[in-house]
C-alpha atoms as a PDB file:
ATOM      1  CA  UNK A   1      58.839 -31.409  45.753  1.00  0.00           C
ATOM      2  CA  UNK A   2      61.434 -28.723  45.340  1.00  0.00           C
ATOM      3  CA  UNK A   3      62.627 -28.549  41.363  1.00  0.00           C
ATOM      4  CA  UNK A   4      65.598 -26.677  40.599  1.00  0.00           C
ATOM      5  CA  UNK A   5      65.876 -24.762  37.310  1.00  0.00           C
ATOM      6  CA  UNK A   6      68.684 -24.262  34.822  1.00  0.00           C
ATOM      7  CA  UNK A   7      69.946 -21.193  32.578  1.00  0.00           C
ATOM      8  CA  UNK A   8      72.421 -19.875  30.337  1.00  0.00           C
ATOM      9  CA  UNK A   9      73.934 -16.549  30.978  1.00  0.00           C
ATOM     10  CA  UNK A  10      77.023 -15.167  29.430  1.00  0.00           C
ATOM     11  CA  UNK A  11      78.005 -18.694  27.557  1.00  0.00           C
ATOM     12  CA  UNK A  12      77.589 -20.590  30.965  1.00  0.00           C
ATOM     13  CA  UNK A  13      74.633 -22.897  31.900  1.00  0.00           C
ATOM     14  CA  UNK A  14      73.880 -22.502  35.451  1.00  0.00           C
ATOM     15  CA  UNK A  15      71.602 -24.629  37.990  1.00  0.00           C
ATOM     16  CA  UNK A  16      70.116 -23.079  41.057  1.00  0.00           C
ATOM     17  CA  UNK A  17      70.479 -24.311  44.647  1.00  0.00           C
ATOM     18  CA  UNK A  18      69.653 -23.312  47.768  1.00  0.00           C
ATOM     19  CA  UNK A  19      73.163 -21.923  48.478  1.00  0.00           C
ATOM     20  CA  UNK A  20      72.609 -19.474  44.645  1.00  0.00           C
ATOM     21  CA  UNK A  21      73.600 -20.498  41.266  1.00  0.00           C
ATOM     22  CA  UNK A  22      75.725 -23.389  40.457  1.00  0.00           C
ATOM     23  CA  UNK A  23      78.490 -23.138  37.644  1.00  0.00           C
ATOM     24  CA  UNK A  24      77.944 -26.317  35.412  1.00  0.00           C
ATOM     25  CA  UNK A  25      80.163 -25.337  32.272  1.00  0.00           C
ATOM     26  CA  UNK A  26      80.295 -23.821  28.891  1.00  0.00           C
ATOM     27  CA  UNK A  27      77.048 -23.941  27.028  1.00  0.00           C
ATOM     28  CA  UNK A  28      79.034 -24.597  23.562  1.00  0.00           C
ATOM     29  CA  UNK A  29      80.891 -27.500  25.042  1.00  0.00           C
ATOM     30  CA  UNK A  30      77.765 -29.059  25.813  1.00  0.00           C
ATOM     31  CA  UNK A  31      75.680 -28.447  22.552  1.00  0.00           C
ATOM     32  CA  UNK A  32      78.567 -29.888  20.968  1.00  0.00           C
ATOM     33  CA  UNK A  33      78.387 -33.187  23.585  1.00  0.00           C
ATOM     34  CA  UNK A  34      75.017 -33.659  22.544  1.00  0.00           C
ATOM     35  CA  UNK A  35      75.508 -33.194  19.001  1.00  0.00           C
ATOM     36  CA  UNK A  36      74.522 -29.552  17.696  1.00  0.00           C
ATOM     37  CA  UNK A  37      72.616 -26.620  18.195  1.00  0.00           C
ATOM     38  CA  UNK A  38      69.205 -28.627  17.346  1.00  0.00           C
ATOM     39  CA  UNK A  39      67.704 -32.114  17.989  1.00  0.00           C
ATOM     40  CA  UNK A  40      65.310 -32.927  15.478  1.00  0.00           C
ATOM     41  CA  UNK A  41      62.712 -35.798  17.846  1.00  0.00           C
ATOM     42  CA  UNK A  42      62.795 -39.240  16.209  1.00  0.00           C
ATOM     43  CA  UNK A  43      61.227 -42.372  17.476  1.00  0.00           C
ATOM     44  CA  UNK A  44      62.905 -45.869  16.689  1.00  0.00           C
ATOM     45  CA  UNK A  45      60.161 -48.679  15.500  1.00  0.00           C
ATOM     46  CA  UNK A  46      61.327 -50.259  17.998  1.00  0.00           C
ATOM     47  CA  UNK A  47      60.126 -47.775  20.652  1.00  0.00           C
ATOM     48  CA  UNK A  48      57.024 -47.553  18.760  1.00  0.00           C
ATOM     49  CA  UNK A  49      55.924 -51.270  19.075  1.00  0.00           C
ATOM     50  CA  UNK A  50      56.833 -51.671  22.381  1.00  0.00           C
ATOM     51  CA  UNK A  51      55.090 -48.871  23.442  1.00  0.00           C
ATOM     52  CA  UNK A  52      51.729 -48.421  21.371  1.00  0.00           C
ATOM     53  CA  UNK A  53      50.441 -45.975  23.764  1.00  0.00           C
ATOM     54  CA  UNK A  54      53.127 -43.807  23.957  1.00  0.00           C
ATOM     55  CA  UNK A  55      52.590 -40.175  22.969  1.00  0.00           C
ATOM     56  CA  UNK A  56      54.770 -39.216  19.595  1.00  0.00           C
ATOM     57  CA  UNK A  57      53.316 -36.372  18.464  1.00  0.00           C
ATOM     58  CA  UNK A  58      56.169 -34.557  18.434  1.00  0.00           C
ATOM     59  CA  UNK A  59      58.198 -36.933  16.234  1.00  0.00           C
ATOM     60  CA  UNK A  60      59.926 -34.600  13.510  1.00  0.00           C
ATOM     61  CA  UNK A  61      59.972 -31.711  15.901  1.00  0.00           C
ATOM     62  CA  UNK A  62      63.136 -29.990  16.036  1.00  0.00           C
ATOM     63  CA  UNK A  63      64.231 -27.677  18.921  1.00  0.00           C
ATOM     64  CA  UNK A  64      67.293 -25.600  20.094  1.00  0.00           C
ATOM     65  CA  UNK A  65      68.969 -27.186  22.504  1.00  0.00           C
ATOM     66  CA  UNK A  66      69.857 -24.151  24.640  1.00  0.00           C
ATOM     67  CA  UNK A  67      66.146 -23.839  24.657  1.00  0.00           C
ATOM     68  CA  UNK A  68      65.652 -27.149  26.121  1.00  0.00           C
ATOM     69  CA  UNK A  69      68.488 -26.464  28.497  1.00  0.00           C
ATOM     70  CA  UNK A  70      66.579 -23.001  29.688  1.00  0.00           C
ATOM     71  CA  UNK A  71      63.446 -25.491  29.964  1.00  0.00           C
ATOM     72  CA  UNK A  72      65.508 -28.072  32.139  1.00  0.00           C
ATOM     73  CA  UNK A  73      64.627 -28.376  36.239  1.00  0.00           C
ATOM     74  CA  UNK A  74      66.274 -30.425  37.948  1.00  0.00           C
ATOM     75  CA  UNK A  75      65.266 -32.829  41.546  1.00  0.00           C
ATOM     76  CA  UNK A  76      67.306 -32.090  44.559  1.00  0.00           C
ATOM     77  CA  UNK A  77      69.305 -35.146  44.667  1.00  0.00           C
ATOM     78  CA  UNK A  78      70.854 -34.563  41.287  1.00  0.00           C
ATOM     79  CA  UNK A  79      71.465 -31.231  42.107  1.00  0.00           C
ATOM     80  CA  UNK A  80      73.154 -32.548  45.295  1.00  0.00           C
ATOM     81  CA  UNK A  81      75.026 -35.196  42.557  1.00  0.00           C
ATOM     82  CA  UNK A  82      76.185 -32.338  40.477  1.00  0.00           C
ATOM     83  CA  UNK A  83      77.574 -30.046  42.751  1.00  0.00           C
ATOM     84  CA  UNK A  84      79.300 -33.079  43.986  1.00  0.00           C
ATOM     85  CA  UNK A  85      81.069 -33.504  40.453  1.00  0.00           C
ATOM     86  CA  UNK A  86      84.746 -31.650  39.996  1.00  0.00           C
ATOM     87  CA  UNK A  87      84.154 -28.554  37.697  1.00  0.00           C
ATOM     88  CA  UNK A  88      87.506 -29.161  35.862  1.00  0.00           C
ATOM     89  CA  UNK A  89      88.170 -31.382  32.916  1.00  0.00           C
ATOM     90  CA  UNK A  90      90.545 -34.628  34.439  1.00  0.00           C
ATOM     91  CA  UNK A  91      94.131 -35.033  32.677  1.00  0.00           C
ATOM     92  CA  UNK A  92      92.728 -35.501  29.041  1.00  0.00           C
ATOM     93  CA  UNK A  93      89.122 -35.288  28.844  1.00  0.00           C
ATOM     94  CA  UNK A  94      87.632 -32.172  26.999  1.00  0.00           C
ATOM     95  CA  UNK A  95      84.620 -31.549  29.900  1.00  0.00           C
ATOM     96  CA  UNK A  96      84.469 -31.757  33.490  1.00  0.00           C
ATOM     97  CA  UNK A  97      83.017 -34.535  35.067  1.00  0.00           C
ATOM     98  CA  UNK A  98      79.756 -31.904  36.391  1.00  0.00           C
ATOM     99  CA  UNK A  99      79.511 -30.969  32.434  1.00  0.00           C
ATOM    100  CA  UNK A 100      79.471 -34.454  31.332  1.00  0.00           C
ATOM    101  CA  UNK A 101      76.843 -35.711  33.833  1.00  0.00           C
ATOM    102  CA  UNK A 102      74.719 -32.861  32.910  1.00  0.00           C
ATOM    103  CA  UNK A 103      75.100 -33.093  28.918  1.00  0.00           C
ATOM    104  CA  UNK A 104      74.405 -36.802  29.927  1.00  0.00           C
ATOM    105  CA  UNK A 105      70.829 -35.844  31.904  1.00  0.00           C
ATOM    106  CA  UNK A 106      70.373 -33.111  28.652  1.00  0.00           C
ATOM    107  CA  UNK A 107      70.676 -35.967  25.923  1.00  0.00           C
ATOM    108  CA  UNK A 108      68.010 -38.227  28.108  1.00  0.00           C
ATOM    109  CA  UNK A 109      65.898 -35.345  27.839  1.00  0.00           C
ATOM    110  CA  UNK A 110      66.416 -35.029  24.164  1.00  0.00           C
ATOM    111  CA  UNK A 111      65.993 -38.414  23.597  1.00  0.00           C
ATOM    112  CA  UNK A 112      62.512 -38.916  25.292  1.00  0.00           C
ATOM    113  CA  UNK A 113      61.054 -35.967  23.525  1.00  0.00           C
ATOM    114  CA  UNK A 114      58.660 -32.918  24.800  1.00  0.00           C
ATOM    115  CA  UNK A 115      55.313 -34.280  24.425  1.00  0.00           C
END
């Protein structure tokens, strides 16, 4: 299965394709979508007791988000969905629709930690 990575160059996060590198947005736009520079990992007790056998080791860990972007690879099909996505902000939102799906795939990855 093909896997498509990501990077930030000159303030912009990229994604590769097939067809070269694919302009998602400003890197600062989306650390600040996803709440700062750093994501310390936290697991609810909720998580926990629903899922004893999950792996939180790295509870308390905290990590630079532009790292974890640089880490990011991405399936076809949401590579496909992305380039798909206008690159321009609509009338009154402050990221593009591509940013905001991508800041939105970013925070899952956050959220479900690097263990």
């Amino acid at each position: 299965m093909v896997r498509y990575e990501t990077y930030v160059k000159d303030g912009r996060i990229y994604v590769g394709t097939d067809n070269g590198p694919l302009e998602v947005g400003d890197v600062d736009s989306a650390i600040e979508t996803v709440g700062g520079p750093s994501w310390t990992i936290r697991y609810s007790e909720e998580a926990k007791e629903r899922h004893p056998d999950m792996d939180i080791s790295d509870e308390g860990l905290t990590v630079d988000v532009v790292d974890m972007i640089n880490a990011m690879t991405h399936s076809e099909r949401f590579v496909e969905t992305l380039a798909a996505q206008p690159a321009e902000p609509n009338d009154g939102d402050e990221i593009s629709p591509r940013l905001g799906l991508f800041a939105g795939k970013l925070l899952e990855n956050l959220e479900s930690g690097v263990a």
